[in-house]
C-alpha atoms as a PDB file:
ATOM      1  CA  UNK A   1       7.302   9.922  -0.243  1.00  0.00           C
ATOM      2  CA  UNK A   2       9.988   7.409   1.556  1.00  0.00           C
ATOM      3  CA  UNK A   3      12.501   8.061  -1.196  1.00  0.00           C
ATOM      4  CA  UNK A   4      13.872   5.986  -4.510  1.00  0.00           C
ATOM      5  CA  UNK A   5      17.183   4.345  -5.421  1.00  0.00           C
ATOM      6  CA  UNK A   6      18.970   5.914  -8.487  1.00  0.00           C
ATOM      7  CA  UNK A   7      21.461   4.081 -10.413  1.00  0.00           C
ATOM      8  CA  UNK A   8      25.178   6.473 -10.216  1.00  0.00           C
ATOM      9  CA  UNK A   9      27.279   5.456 -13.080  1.00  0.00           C
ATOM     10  CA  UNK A  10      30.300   6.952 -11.186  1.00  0.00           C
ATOM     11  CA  UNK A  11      29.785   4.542  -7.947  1.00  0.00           C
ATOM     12  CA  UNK A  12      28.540   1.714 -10.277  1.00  0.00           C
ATOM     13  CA  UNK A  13      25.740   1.018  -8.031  1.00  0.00           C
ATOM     14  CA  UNK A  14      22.162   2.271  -6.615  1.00  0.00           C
ATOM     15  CA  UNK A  15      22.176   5.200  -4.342  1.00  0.00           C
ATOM     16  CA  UNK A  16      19.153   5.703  -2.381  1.00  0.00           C
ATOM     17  CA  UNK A  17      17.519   8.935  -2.033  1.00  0.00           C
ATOM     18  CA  UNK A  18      15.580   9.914   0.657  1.00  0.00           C
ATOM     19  CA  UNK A  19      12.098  11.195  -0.042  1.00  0.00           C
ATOM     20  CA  UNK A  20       9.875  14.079   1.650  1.00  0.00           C
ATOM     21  CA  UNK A  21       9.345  11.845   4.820  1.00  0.00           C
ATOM     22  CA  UNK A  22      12.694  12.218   6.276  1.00  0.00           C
ATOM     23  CA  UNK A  23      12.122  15.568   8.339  1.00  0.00           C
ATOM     24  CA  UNK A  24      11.502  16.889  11.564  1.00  0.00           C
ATOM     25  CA  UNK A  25       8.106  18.047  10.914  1.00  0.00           C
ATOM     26  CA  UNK A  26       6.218  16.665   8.387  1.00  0.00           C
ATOM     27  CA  UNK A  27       2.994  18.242   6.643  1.00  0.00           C
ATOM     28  CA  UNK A  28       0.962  15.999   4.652  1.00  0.00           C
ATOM     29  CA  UNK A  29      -0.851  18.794   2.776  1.00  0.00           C
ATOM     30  CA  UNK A  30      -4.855  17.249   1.671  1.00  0.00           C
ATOM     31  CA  UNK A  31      -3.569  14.062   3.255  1.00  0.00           C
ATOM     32  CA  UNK A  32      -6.855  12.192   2.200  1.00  0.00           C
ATOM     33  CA  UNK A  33      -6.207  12.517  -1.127  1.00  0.00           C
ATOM     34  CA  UNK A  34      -3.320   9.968  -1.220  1.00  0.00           C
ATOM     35  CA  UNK A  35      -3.455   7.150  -1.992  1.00  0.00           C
ATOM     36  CA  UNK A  36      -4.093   4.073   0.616  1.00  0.00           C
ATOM     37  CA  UNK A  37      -0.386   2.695  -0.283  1.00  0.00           C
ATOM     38  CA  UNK A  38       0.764   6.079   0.655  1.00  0.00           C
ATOM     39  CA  UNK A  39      -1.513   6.194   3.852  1.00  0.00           C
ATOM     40  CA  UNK A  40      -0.094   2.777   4.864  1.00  0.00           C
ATOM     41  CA  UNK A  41       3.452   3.660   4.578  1.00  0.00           C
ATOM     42  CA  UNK A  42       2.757   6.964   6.355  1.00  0.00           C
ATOM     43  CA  UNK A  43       0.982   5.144   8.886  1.00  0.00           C
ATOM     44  CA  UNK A  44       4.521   3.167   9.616  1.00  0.00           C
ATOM     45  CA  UNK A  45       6.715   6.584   9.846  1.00  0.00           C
ATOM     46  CA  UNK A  46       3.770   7.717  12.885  1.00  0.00           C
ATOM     47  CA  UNK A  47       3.935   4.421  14.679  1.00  0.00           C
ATOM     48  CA  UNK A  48       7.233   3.280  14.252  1.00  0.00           C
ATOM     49  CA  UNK A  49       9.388   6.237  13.801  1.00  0.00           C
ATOM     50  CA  UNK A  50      11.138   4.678  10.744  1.00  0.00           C
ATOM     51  CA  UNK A  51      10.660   3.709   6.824  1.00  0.00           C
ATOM     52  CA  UNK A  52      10.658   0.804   4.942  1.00  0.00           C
ATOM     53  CA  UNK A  53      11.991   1.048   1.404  1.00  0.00           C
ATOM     54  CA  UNK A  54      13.399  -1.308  -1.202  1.00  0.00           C
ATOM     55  CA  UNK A  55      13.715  -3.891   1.729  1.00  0.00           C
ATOM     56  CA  UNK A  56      15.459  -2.028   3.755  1.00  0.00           C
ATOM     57  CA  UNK A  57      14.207  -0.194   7.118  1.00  0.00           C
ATOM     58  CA  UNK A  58      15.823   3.376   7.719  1.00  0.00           C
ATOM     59  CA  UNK A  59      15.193   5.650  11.021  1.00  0.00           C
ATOM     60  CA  UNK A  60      13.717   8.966  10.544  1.00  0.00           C
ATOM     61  CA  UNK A  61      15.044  12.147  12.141  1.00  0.00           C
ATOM     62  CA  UNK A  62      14.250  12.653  15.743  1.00  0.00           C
ATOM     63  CA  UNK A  63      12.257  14.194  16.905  1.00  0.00           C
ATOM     64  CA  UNK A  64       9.400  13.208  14.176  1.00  0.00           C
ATOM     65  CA  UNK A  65       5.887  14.381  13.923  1.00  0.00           C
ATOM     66  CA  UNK A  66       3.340  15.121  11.532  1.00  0.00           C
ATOM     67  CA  UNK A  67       0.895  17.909  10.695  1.00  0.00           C
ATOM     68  CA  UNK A  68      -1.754  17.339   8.207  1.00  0.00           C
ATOM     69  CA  UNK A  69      -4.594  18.109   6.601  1.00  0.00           C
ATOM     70  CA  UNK A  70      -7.784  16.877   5.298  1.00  0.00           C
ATOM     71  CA  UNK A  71     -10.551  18.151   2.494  1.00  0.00           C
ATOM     72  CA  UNK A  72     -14.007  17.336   3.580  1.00  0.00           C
ATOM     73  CA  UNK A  73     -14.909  13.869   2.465  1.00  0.00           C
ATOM     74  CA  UNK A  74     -17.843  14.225   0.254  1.00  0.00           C
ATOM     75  CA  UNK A  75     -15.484  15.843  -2.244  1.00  0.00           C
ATOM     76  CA  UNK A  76     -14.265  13.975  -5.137  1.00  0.00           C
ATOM     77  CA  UNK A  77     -11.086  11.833  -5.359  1.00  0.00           C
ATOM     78  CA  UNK A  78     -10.916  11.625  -1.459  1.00  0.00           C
ATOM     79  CA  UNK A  79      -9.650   8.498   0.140  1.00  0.00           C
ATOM     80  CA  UNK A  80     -10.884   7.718   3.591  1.00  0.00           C
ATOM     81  CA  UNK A  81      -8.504   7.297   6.678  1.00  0.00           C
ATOM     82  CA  UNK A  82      -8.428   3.956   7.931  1.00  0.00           C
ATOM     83  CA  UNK A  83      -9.184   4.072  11.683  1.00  0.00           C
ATOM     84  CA  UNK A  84      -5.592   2.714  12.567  1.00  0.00           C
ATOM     85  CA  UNK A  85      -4.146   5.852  11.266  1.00  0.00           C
ATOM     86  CA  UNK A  86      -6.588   8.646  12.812  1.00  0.00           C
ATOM     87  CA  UNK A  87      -5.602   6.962  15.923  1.00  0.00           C
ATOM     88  CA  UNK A  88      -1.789   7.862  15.423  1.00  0.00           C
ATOM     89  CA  UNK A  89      -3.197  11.195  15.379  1.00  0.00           C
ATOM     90  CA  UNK A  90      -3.026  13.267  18.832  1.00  0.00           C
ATOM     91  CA  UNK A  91      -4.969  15.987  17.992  1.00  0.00           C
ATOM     92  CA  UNK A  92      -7.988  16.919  15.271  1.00  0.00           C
ATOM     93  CA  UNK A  93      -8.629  20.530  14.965  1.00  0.00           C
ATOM     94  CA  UNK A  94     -10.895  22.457  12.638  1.00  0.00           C
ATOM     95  CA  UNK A  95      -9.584  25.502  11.717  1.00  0.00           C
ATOM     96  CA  UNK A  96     -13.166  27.345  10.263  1.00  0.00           C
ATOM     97  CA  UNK A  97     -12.404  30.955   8.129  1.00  0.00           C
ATOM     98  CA  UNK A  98     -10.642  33.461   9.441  1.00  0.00           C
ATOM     99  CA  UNK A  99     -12.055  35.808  11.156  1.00  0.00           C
ATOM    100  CA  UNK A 100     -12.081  39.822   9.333  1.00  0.00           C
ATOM    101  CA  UNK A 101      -9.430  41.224  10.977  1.00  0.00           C
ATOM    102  CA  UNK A 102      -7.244  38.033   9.396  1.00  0.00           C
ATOM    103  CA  UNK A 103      -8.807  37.753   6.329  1.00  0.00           C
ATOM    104  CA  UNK A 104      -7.623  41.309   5.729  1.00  0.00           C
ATOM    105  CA  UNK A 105      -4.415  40.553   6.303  1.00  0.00           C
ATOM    106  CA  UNK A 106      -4.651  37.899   4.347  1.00  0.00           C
ATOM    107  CA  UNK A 107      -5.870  39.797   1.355  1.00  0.00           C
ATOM    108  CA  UNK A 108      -3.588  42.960   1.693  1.00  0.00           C
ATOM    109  CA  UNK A 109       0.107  41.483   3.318  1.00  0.00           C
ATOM    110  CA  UNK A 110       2.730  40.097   1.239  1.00  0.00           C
ATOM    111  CA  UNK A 111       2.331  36.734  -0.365  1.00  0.00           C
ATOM    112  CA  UNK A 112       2.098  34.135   2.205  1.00  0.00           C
ATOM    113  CA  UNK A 113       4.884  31.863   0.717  1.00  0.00           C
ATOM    114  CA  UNK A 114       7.471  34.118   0.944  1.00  0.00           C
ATOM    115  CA  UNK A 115       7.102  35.104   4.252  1.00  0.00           C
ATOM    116  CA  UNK A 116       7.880  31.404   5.245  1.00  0.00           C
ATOM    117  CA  UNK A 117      11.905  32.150   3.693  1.00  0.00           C
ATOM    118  CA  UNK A 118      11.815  34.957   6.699  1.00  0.00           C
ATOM    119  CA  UNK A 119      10.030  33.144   9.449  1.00  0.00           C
ATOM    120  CA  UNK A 120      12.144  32.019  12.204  1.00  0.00           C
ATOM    121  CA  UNK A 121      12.237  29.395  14.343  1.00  0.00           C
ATOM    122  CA  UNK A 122      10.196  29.114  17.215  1.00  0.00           C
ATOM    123  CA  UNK A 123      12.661  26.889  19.504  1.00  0.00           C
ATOM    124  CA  UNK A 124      15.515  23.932  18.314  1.00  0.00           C
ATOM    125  CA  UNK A 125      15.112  20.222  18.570  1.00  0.00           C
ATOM    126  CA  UNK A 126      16.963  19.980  21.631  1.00  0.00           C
ATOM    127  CA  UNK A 127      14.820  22.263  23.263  1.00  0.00           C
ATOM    128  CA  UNK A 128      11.492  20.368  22.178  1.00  0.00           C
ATOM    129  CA  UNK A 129      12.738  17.549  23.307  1.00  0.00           C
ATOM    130  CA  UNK A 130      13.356  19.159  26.662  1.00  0.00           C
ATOM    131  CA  UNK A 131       9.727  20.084  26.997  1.00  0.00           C
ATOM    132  CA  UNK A 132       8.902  16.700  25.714  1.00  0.00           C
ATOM    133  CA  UNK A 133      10.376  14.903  28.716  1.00  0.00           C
ATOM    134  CA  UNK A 134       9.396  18.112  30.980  1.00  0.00           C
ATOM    135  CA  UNK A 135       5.839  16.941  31.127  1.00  0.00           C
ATOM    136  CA  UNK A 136       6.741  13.305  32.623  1.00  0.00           C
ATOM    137  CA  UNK A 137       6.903  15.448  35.895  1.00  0.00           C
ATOM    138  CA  UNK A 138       3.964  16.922  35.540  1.00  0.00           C
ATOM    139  CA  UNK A 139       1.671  14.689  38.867  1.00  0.00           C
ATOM    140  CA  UNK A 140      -1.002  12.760  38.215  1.00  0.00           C
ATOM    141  CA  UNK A 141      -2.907  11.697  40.974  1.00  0.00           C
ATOM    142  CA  UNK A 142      -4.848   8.406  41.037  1.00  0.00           C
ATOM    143  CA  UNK A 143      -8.147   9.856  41.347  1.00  0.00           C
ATOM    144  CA  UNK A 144      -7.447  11.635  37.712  1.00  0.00           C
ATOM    145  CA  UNK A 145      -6.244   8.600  35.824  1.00  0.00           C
ATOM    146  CA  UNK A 146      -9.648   6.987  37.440  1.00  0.00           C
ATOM    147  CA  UNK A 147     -11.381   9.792  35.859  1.00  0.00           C
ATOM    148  CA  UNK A 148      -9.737   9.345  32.335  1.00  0.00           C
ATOM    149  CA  UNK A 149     -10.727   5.419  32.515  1.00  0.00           C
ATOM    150  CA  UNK A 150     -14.101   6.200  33.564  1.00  0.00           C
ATOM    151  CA  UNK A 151     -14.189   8.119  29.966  1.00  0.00           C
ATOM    152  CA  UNK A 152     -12.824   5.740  27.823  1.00  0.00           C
ATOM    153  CA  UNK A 153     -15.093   2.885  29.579  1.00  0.00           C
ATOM    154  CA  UNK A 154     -18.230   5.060  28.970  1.00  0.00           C
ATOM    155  CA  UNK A 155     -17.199   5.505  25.294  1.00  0.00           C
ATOM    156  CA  UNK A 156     -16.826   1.420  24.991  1.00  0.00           C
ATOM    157  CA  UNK A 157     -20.692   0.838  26.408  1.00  0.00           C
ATOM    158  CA  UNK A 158     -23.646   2.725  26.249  1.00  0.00           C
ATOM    159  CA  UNK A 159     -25.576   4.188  23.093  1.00  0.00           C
ATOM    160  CA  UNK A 160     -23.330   6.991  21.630  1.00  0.00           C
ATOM    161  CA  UNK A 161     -20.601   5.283  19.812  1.00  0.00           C
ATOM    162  CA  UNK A 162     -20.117   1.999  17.695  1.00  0.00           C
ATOM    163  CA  UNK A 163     -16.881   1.628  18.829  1.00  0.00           C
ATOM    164  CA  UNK A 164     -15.390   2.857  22.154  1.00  0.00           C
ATOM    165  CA  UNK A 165     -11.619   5.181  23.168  1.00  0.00           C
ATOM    166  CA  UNK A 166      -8.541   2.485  22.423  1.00  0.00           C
ATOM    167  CA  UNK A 167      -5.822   2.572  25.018  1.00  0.00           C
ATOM    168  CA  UNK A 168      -3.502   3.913  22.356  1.00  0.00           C
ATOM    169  CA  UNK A 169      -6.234   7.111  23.005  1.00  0.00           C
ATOM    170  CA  UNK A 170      -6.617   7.179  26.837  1.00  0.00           C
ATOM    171  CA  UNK A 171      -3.027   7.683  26.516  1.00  0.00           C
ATOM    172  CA  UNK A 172      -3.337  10.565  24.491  1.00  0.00           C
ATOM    173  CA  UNK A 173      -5.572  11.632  26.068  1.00  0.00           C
ATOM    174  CA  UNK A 174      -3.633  11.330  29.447  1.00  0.00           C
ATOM    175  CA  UNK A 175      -0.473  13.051  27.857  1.00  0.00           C
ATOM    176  CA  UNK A 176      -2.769  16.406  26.351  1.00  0.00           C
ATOM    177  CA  UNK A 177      -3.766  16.685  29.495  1.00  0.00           C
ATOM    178  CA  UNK A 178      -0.358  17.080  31.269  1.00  0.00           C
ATOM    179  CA  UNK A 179       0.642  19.096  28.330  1.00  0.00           C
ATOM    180  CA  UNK A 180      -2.404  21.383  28.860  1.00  0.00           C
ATOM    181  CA  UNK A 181      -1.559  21.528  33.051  1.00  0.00           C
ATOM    182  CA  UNK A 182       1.878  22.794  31.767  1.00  0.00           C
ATOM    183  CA  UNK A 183       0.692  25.399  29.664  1.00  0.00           C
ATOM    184  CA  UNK A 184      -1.414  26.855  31.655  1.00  0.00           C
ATOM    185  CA  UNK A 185       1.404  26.925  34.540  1.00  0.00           C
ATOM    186  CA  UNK A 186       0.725  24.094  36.540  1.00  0.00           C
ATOM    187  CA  UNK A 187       2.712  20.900  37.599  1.00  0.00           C
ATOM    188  CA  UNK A 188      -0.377  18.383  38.428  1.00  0.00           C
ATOM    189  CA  UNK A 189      -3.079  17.645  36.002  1.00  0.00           C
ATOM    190  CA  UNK A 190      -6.569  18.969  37.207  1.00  0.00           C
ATOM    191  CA  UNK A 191     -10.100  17.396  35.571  1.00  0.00           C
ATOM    192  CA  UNK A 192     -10.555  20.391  33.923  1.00  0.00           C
ATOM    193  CA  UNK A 193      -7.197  20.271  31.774  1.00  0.00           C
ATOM    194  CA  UNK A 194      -9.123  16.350  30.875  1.00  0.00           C
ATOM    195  CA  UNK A 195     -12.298  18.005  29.760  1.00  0.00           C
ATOM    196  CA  UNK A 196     -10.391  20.732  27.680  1.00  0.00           C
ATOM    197  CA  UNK A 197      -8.066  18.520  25.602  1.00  0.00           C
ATOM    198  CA  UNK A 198     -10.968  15.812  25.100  1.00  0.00           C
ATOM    199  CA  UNK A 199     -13.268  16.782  22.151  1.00  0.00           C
ATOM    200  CA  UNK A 200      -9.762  17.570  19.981  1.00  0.00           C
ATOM    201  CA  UNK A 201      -8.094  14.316  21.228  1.00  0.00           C
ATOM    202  CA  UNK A 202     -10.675  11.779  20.852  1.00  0.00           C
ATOM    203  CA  UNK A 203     -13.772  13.146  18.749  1.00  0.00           C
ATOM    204  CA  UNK A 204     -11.416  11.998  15.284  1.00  0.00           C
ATOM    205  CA  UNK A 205     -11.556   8.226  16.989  1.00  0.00           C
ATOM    206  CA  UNK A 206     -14.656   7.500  17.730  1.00  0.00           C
ATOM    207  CA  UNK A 207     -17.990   7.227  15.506  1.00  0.00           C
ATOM    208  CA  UNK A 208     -20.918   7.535  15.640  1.00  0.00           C
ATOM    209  CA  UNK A 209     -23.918   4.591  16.555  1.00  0.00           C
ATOM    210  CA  UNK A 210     -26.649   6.164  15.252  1.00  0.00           C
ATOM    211  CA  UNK A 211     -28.018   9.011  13.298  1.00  0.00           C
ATOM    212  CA  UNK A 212     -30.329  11.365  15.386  1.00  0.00           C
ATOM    213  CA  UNK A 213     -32.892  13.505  13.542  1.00  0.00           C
ATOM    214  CA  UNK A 214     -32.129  12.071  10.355  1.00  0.00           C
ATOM    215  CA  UNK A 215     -28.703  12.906  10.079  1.00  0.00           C
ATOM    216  CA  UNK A 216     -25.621  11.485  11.566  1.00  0.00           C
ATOM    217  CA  UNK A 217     -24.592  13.263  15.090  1.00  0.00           C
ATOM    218  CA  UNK A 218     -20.845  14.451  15.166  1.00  0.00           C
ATOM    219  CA  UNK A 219     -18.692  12.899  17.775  1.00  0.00           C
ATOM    220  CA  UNK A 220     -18.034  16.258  18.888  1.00  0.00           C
ATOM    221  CA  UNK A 221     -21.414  16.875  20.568  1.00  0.00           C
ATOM    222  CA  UNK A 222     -21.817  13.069  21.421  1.00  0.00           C
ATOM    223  CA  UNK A 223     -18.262  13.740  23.646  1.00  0.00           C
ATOM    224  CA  UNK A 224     -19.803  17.191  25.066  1.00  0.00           C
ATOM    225  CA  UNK A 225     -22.909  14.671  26.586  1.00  0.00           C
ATOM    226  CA  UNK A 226     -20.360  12.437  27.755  1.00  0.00           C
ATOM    227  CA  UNK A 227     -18.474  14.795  30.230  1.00  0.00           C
ATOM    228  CA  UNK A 228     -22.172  15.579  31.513  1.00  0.00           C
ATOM    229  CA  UNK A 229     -22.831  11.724  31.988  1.00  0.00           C
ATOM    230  CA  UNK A 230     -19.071  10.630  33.654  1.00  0.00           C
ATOM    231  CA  UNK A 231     -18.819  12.196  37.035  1.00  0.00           C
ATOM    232  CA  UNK A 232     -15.726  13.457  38.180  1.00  0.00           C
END
């Protein structure tokens, strides 16, 4: 994934070649079925924004992010992601089937990788990066960063999870939230943008403390009591 060095005979010397991970975007396709070497050094491209290799650290292109996905985990020859790296995460979706009028497109369009030589693109890097810094104007008052603390305290105490929201996730959690405000045309964040981000933010973080009705309660539903409990 970060690359290997190939010996040139013309240059008389090892060239390195970079691997899969130097991109823009980055999808890590079934990304629990690497291996945890893999994970780790895909864990330091997230965080750090560069790769180590052969003893030597590179920079990755800029911007960087990743998109990836995961097969359920009670399938064989999965590997578990370490808490550290769902954290690095922003955002954990489930996608579910399609619905029929999809699937049917699906089934009768033209094969889905070929359309991708023919898809264009959506905006350029410079212009991401524009929105990117965009949202540091987006206002936060006070009274909503209060709000987003109360969460992530009630997550650290109480009976619903073993472990509580990091501050690496409060963050995250902060800056969905101004990206949500933007989207939906708005320069200050509201509680509402909070409580609409939340679930796919943080539910991916946090487990679990104990099974109810014999089976263990998703984090999903244990966040959806938590908005009732925190007051705004």
């Amino acid at each position: 994934m970060a690359g290997i060095s190939i010996f040139d005979r013309e240059k008389n010397q090892f060239v390195f070649h970079p691997g899969p991970v130097f991109t823009q975007v980055l999808l890590a396709d079934e990304i629990n079925r690497a291996t945890p070497k893999t994970q780790s050094s895909l864990l330091e491209a997230m965080e750090e924004r560069q790769v180590t290799a052969e003893g030597q650290t590179r920079p990755l292109p800029h911007p960087f992010f990743v998109i990836a996905t995961q097969n359920p985990s009670y399938q064989v020859g999965t590997f578990a992601l370490p808490e550290s790296q769902l954290d690095r995460f922003l955002m954990c979706l489930s996608l579910g089937y399609p619905d029929a009028a999809a699937e049917r497109a699906l089934l009768l369009g033209e094969d889905r990788r070929s359309l991708l030589n023919a898809l264009p693109a959506a905006m350029q890097p410079s212009q991401l990066l524009e929105a990117q810094q965009a949202l540091k104007q987006v206002h936060t008052a006070s009274s909503l960063v209060d709000y987003v603390q109360a969460l992530a305290h009630a997550t650290r105490q109480g009976d619903l999870f073993a472990e509580g929201m990091s501050p690496r996730a409060a963050i995250a959690l902060l800056q969905a939230a101004r990206a949500w405000a933007a989207l939906e045309g708005r320069d200050h964040v509201l509680p509402e943008d909070v409580q609409a981000v939340l679930i796919p933010v943080v539910a991916h973080r946090l487990r679990p403390l104990k099974s109810v009705s014999g089976k263990i309660s998703a984090s999903s539903e244990l966040l959806a009591q938590l908005m009732l409990r925190v007051p705004v």
